[in-house]
N, C-alpha and C. Protein backbone atom coordinates (compact mmCIF):
# COMPACT_ATOMS: atom_id res chain seq x y z
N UNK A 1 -60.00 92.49 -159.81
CA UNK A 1 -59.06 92.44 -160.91
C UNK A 1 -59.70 91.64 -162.04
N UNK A 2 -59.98 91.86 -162.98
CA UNK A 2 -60.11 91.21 -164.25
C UNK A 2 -58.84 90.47 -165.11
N UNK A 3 -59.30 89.65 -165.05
CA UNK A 3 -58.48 88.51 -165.78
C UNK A 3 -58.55 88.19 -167.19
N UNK A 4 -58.83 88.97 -167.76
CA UNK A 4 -58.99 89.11 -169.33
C UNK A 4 -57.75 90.11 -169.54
N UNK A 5 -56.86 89.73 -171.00
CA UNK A 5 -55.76 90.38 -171.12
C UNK A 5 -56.42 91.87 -171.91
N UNK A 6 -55.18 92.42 -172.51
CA UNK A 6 -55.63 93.87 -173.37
C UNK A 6 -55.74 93.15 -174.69
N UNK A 7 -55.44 92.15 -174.96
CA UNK A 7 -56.01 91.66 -176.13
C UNK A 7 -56.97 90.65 -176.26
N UNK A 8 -57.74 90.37 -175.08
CA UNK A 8 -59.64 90.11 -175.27
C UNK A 8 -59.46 88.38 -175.21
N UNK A 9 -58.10 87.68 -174.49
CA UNK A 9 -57.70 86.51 -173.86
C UNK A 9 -57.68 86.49 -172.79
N UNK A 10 -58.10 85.61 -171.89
CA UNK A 10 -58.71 85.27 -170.41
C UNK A 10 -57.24 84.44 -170.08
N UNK A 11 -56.58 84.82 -168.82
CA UNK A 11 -55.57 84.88 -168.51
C UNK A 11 -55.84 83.29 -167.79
N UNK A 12 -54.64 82.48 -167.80
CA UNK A 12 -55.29 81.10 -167.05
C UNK A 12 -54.83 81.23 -165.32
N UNK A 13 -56.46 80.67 -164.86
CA UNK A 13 -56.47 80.67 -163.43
C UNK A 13 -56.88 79.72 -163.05
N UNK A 14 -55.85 78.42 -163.54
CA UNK A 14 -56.08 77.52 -163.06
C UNK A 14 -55.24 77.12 -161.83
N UNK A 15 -55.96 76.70 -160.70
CA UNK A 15 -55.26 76.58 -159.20
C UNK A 15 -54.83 77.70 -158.91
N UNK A 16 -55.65 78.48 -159.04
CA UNK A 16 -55.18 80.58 -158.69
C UNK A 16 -55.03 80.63 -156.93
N UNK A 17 -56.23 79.73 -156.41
CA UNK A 17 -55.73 79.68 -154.80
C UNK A 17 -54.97 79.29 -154.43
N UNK A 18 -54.35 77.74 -155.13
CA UNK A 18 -53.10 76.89 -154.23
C UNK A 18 -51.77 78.23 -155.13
N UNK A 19 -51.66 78.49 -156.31
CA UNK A 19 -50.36 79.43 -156.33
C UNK A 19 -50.40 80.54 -155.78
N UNK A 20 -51.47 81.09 -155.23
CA UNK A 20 -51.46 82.21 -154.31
C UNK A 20 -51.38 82.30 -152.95
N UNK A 21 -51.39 80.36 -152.49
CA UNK A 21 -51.29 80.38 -150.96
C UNK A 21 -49.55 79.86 -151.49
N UNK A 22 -48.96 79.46 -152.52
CA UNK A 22 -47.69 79.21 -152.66
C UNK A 22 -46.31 80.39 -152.39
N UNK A 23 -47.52 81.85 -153.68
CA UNK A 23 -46.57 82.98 -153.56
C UNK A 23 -46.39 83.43 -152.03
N UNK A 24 -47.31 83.37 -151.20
CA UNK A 24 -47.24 83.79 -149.70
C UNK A 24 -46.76 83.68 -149.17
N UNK A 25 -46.23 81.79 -149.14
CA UNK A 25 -45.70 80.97 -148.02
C UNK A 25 -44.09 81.76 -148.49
N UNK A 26 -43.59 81.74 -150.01
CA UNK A 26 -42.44 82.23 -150.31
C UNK A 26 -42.09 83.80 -149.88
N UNK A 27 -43.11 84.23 -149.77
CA UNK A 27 -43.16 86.00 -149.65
C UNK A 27 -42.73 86.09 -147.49
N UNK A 28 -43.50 85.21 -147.30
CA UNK A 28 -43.22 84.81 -145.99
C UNK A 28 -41.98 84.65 -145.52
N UNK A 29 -41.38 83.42 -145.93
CA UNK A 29 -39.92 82.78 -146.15
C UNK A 29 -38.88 83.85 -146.01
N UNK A 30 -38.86 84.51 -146.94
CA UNK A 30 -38.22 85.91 -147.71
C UNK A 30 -38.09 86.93 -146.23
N UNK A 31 -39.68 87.12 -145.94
CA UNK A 31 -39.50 88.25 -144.60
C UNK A 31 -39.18 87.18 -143.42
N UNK A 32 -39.19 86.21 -143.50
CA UNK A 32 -38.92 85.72 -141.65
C UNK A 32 -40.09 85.80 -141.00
N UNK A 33 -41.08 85.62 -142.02
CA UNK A 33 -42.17 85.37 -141.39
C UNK A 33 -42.55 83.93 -140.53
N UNK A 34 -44.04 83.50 -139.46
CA UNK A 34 -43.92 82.60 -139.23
C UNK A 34 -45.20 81.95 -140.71
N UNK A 35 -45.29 80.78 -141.18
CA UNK A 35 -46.27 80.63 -141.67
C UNK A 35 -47.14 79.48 -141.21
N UNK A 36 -48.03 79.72 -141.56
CA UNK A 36 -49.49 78.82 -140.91
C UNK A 36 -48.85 76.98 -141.23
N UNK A 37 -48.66 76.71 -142.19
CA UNK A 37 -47.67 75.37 -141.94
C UNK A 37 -47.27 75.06 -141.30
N UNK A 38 -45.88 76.00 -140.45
CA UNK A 38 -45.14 75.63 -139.63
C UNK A 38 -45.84 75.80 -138.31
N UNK A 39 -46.91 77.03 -138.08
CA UNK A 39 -47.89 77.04 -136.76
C UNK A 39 -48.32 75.62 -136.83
N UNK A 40 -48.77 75.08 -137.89
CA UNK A 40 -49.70 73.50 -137.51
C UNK A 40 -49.00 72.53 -137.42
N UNK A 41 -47.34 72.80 -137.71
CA UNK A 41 -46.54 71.46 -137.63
C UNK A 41 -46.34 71.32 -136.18
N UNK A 42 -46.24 72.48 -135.86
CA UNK A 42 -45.73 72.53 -134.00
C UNK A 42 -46.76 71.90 -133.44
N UNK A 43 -48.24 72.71 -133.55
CA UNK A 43 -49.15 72.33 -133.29
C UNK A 43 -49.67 70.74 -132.58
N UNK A 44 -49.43 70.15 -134.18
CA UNK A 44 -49.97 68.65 -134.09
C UNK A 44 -48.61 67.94 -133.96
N UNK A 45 -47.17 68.21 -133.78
CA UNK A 45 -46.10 68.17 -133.12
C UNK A 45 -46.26 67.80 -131.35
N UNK A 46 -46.67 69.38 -131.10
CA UNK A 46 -46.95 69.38 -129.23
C UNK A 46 -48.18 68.68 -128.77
N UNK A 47 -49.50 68.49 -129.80
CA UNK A 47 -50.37 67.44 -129.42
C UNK A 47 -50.17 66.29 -129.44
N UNK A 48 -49.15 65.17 -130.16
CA UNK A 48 -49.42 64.07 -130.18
C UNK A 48 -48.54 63.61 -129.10
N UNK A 49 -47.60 64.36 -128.76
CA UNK A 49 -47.12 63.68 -126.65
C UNK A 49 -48.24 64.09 -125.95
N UNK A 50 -48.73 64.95 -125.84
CA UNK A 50 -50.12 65.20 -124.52
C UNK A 50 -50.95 64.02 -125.19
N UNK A 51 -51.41 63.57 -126.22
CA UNK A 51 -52.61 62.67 -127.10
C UNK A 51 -51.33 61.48 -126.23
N UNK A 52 -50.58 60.78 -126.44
CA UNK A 52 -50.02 60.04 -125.94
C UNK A 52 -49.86 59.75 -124.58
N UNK A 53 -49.68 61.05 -123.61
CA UNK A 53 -49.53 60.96 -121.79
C UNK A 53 -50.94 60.68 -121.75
N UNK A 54 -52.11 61.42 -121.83
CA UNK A 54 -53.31 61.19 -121.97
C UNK A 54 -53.47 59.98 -121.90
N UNK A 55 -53.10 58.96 -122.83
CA UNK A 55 -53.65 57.84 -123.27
C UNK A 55 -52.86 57.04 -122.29
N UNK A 56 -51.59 57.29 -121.92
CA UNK A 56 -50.86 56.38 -121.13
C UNK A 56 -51.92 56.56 -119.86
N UNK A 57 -51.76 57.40 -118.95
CA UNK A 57 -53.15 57.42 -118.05
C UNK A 57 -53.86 57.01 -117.84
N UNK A 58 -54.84 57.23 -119.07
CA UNK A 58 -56.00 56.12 -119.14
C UNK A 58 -55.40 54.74 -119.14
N UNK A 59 -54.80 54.24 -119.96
CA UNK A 59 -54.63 52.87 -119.74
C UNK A 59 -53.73 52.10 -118.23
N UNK A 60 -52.81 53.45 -117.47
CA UNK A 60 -52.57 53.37 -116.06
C UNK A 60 -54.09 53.23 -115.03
N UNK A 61 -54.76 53.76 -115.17
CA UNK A 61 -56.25 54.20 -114.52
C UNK A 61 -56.74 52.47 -115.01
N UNK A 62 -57.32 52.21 -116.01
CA UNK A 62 -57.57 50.94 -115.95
C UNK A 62 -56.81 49.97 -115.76
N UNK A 63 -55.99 49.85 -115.50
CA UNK A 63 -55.16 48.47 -114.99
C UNK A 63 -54.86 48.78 -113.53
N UNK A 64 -54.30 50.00 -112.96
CA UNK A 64 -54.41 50.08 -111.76
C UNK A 64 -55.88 50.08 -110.91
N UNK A 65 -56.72 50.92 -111.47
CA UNK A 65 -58.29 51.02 -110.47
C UNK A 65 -58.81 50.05 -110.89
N UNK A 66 -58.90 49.54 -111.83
CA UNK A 66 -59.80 48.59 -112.78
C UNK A 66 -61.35 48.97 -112.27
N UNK A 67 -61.48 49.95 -112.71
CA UNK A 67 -63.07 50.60 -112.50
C UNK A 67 -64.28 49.89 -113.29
N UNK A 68 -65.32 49.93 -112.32
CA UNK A 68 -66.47 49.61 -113.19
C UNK A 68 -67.65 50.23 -113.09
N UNK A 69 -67.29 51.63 -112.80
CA UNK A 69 -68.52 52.77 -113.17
C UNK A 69 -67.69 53.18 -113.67
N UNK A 70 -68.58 54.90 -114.23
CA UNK A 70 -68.37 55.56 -114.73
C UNK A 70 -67.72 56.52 -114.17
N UNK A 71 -68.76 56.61 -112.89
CA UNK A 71 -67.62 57.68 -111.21
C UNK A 71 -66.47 57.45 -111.00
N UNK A 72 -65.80 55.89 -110.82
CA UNK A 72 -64.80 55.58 -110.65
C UNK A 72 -63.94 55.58 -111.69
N UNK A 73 -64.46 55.52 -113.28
CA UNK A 73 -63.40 56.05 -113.98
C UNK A 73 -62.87 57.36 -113.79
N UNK A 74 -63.69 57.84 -113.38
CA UNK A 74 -63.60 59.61 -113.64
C UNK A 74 -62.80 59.72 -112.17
N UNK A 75 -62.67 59.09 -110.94
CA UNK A 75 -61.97 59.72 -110.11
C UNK A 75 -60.99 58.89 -110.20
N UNK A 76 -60.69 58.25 -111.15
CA UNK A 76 -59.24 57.32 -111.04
C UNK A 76 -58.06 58.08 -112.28
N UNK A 77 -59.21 58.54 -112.97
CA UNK A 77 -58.32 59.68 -113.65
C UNK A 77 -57.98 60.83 -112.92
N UNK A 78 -58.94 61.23 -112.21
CA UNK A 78 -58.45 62.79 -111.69
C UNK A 78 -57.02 62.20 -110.50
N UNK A 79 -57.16 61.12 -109.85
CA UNK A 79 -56.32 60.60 -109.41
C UNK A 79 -54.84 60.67 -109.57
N UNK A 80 -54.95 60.38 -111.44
CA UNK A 80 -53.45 60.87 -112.14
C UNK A 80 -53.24 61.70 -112.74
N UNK A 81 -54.02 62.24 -112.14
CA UNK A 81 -53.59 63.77 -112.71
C UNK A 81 -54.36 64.37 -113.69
N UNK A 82 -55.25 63.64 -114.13
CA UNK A 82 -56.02 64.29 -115.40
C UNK A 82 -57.64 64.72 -115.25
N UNK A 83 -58.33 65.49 -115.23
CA UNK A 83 -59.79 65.75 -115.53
C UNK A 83 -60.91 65.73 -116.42
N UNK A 84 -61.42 64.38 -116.14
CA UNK A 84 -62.62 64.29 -117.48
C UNK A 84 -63.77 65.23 -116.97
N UNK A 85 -63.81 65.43 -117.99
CA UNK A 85 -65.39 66.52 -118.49
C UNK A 85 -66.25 65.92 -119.20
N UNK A 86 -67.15 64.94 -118.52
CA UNK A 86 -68.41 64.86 -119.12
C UNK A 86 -69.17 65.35 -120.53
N UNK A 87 -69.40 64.80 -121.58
CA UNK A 87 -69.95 65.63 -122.74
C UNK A 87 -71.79 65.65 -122.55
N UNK A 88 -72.36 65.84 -122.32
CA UNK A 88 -73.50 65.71 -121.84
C UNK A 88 -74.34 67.22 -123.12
N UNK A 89 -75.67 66.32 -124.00
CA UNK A 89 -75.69 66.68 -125.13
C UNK A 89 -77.65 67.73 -124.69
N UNK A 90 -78.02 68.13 -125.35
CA UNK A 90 -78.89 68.79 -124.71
C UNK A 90 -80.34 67.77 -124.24
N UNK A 91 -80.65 66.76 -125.07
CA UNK A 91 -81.03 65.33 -124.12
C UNK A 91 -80.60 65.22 -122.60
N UNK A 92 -80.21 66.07 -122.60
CA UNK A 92 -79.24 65.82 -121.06
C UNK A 92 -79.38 63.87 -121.00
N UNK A 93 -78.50 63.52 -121.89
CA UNK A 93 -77.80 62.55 -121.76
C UNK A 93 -76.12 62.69 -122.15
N UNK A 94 -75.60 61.54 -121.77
CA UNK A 94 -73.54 61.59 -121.64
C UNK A 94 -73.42 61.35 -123.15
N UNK A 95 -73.05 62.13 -123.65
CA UNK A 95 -72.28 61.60 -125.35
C UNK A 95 -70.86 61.44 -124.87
N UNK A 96 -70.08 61.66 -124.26
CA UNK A 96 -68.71 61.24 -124.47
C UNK A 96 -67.81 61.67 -123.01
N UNK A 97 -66.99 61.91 -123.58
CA UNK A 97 -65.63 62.93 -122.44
C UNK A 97 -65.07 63.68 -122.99
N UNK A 98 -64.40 64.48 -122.71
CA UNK A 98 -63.17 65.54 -122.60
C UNK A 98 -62.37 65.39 -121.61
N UNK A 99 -61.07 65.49 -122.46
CA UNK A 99 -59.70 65.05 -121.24
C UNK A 99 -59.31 66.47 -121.18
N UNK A 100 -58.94 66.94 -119.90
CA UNK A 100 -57.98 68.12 -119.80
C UNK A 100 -56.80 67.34 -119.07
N UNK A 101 -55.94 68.35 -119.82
CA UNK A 101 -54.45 67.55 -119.49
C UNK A 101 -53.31 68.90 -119.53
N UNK A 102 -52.77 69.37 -118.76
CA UNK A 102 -51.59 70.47 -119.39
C UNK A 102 -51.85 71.81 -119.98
N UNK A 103 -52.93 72.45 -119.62
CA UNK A 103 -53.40 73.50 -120.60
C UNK A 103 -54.42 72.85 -121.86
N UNK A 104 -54.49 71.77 -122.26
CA UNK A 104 -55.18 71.00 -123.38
C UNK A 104 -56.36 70.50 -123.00
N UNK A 105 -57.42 70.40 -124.03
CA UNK A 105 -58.49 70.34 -123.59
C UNK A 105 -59.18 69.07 -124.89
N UNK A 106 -59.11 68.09 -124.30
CA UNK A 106 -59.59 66.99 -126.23
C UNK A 106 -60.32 66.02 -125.89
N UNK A 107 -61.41 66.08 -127.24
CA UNK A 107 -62.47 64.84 -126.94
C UNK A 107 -61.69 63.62 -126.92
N UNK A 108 -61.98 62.36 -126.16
CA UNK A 108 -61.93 61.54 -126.30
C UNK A 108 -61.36 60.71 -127.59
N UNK A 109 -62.26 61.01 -128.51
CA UNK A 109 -61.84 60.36 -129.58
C UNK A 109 -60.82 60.99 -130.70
N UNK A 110 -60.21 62.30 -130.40
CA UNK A 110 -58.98 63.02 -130.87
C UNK A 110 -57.71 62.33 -129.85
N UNK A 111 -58.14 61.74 -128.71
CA UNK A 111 -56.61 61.12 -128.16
C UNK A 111 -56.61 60.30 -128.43
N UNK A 112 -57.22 59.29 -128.42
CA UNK A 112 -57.67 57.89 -129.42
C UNK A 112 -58.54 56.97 -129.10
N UNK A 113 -59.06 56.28 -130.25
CA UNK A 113 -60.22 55.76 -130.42
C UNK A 113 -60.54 54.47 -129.36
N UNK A 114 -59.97 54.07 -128.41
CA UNK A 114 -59.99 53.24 -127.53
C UNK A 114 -61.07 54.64 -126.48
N UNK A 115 -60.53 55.75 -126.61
CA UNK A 115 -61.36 56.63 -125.45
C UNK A 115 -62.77 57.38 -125.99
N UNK A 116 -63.14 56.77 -126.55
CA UNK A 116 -64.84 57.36 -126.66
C UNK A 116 -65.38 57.19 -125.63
N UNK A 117 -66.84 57.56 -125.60
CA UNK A 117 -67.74 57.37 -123.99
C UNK A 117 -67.72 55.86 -124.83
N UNK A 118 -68.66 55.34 -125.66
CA UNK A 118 -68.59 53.77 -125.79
C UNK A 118 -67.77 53.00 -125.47
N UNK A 119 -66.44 52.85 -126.47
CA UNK A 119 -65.36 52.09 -125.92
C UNK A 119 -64.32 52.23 -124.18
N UNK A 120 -65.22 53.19 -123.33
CA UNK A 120 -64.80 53.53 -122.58
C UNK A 120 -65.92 52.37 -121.69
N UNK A 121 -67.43 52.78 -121.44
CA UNK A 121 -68.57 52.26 -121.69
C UNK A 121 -68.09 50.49 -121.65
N UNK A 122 -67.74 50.33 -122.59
CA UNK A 122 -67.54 48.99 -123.01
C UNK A 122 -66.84 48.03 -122.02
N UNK A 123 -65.40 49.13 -121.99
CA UNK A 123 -64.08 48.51 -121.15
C UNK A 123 -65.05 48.22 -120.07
N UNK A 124 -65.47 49.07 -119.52
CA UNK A 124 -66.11 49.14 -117.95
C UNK A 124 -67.22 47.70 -117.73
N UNK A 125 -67.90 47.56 -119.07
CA UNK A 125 -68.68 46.41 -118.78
C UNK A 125 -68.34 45.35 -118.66
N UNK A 126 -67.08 45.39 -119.43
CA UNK A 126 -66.44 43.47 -119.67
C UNK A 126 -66.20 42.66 -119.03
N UNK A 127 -66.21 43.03 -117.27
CA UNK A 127 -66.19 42.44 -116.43
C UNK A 127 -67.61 42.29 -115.85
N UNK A 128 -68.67 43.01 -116.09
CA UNK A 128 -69.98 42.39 -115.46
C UNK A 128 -70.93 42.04 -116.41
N UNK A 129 -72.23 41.52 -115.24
CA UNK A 129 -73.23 40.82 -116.26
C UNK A 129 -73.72 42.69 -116.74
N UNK A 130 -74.50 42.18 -118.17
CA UNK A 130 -75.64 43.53 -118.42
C UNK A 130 -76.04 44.04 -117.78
N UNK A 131 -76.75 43.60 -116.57
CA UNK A 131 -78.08 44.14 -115.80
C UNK A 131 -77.28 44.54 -114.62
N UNK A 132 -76.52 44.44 -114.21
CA UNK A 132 -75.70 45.07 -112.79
C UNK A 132 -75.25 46.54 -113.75
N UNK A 133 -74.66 45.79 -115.01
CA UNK A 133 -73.90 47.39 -115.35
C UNK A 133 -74.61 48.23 -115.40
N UNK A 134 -75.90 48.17 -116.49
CA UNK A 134 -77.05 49.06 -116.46
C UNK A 134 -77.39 49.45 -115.13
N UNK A 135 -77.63 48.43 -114.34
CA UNK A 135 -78.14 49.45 -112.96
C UNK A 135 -77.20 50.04 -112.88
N UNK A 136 -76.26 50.38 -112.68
CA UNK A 136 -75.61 51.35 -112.10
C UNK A 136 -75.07 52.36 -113.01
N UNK A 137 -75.01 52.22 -114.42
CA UNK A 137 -74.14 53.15 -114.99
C UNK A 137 -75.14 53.91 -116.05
N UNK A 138 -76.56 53.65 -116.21
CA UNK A 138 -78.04 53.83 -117.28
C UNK A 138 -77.94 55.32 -117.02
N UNK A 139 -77.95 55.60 -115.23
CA UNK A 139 -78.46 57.17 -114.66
C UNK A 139 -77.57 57.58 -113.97
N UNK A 140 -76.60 58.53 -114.33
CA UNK A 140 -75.36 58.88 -113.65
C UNK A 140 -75.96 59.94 -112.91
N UNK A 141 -74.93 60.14 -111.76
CA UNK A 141 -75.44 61.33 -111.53
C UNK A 141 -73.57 62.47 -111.18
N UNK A 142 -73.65 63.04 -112.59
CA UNK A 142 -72.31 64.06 -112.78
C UNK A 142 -72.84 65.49 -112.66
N UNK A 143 -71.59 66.13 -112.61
CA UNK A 143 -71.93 67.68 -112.44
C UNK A 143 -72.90 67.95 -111.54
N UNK A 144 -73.71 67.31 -110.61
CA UNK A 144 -74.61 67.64 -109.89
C UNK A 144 -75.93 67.73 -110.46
N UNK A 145 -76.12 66.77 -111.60
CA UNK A 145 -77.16 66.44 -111.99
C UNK A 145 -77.12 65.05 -112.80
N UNK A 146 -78.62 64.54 -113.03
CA UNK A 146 -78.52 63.07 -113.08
C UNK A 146 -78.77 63.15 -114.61
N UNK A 147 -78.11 62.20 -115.50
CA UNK A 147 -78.08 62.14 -116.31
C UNK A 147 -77.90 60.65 -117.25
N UNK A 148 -78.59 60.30 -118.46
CA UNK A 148 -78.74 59.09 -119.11
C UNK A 148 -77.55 59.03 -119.97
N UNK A 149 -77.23 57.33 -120.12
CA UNK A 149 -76.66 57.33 -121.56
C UNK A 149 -77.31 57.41 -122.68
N UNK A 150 -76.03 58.20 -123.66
CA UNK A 150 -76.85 58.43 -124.87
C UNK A 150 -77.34 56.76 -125.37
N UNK A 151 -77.80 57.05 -126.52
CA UNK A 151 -78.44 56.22 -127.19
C UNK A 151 -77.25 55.08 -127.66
N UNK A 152 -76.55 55.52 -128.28
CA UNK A 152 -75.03 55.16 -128.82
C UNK A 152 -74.47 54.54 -128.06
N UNK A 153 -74.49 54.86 -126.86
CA UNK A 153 -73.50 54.51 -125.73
C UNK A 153 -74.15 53.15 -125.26
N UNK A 154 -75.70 53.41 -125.08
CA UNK A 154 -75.64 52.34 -124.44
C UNK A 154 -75.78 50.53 -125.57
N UNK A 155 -76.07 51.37 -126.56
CA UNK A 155 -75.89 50.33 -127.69
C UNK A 155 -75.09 49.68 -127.67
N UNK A 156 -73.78 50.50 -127.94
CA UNK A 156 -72.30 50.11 -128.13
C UNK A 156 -72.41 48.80 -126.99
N UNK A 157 -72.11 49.45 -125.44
CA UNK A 157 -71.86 49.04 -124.32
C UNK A 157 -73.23 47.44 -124.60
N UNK A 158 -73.96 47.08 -124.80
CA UNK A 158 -75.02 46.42 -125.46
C UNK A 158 -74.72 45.13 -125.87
N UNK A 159 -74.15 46.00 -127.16
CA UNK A 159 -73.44 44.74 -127.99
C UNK A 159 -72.60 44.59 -127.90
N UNK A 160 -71.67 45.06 -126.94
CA UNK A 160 -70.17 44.63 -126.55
C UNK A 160 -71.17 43.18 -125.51
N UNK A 161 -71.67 43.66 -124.37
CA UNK A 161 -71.80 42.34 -123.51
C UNK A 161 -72.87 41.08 -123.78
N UNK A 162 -73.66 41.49 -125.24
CA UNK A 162 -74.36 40.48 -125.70
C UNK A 162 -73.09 39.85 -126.11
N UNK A 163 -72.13 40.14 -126.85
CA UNK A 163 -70.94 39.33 -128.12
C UNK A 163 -70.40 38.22 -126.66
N UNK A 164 -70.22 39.13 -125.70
CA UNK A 164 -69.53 38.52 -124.43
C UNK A 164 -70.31 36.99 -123.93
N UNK A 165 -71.51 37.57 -123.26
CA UNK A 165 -72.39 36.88 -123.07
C UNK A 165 -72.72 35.20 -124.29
N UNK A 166 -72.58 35.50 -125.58
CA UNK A 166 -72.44 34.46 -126.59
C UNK A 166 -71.87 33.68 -126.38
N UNK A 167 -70.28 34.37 -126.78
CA UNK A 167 -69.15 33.40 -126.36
C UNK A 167 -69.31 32.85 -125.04
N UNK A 168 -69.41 33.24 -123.84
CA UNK A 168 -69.53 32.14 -122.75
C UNK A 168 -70.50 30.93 -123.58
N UNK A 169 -71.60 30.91 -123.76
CA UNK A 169 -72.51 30.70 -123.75
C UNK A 169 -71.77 29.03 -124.89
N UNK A 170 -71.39 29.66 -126.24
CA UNK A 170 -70.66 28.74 -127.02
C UNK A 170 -69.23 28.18 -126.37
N UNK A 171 -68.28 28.47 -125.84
CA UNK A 171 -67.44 28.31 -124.63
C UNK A 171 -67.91 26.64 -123.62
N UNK A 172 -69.28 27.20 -123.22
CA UNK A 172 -69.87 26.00 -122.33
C UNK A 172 -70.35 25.25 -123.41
N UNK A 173 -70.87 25.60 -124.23
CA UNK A 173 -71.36 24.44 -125.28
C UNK A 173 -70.62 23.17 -125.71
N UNK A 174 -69.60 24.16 -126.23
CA UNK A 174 -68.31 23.10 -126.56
C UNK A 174 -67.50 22.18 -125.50
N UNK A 175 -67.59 22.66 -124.31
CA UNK A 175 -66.89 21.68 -123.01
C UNK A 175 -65.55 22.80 -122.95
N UNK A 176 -65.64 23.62 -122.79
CA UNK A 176 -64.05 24.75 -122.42
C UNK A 176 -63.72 25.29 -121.32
């Protein structure tokens, strides 16, 4: 379609996409249509209780198992009901998780940011020294193959138990 009138003036098309996704939604309305709005209100509606049970879980799983691998997180979840999926990146090292829950399937850090592989990583260390955690949690062995933390992960997990390690350290300094 040309947008130039019959008298040699250029018709204004300014925001021609947002009033054309406007006329739709109304043209929609009109027939009883469903529109993509209301698909994504339900949507992120019916996700944020599963993003919520999810998260209740996890935080049931750590206070009840109080795990300190990575195995035992993972079977203290399947425990309540839920199944992590390993994210494992072509490094064949762990970048993260996936929760399945209910038909739903979400990274870690879409249910919330407490559940990354790091801050997951992290929780798990806060109770030991560095070098126990590393031994045991550096070379997993999931899915039936052995596998490293990513780079990230073990950083994170790193400088979570150096910060730890400090504070004791200033803690005894001071007489506490």
């Amino acid at each position: 379609m040309n947008r130039i009138d019959f008298k040699g003036q250029a018709y204004n098309d300014s925001f021609i996409g947002k009033r054309s996704q406007l006329a739709a939604e109304k043209v929609a309305e009109k027939m009883q249509l469903t529109t993509v709005k209301q698909v994504q209100w339900e949507k992120q509606h019916n996700l944020s209780a599963i993003r919520s049970e999810i998260k209740r879980r996890h935080d049931l799983t750590m206070h009840q198992f109080k795990p300190r691998t990575f195995q035992g997180y993972m079977k203290g979840m399947e425990t309540n009901g839920l199944k992590v999926i390993p994210s494992i990146n072509k490094a064949n090292k762990l970048q993260g998780f996936r929760f399945e829950f209910d038909k739903y399937n979400l990274k870690g850090s879409e249910v919330h940011r407490s559940m990354t592989g790091g801050n997951i990583g992290k929780t798990l260390a806060s109770e030991k020294s560095m070098s126990s955690f590393l031994k045991e949690n550096t070379q997993l062995k999931l899915v039936g193959k052995t596998v490293e933390l990513s780079t990230g992960m073990a950083k994170a997990i790193a400088k979570q138990v150096i910060k730890k390690i400090i504070s004791k350290g200033m803690d005894a300094g001071m007489g506490f």
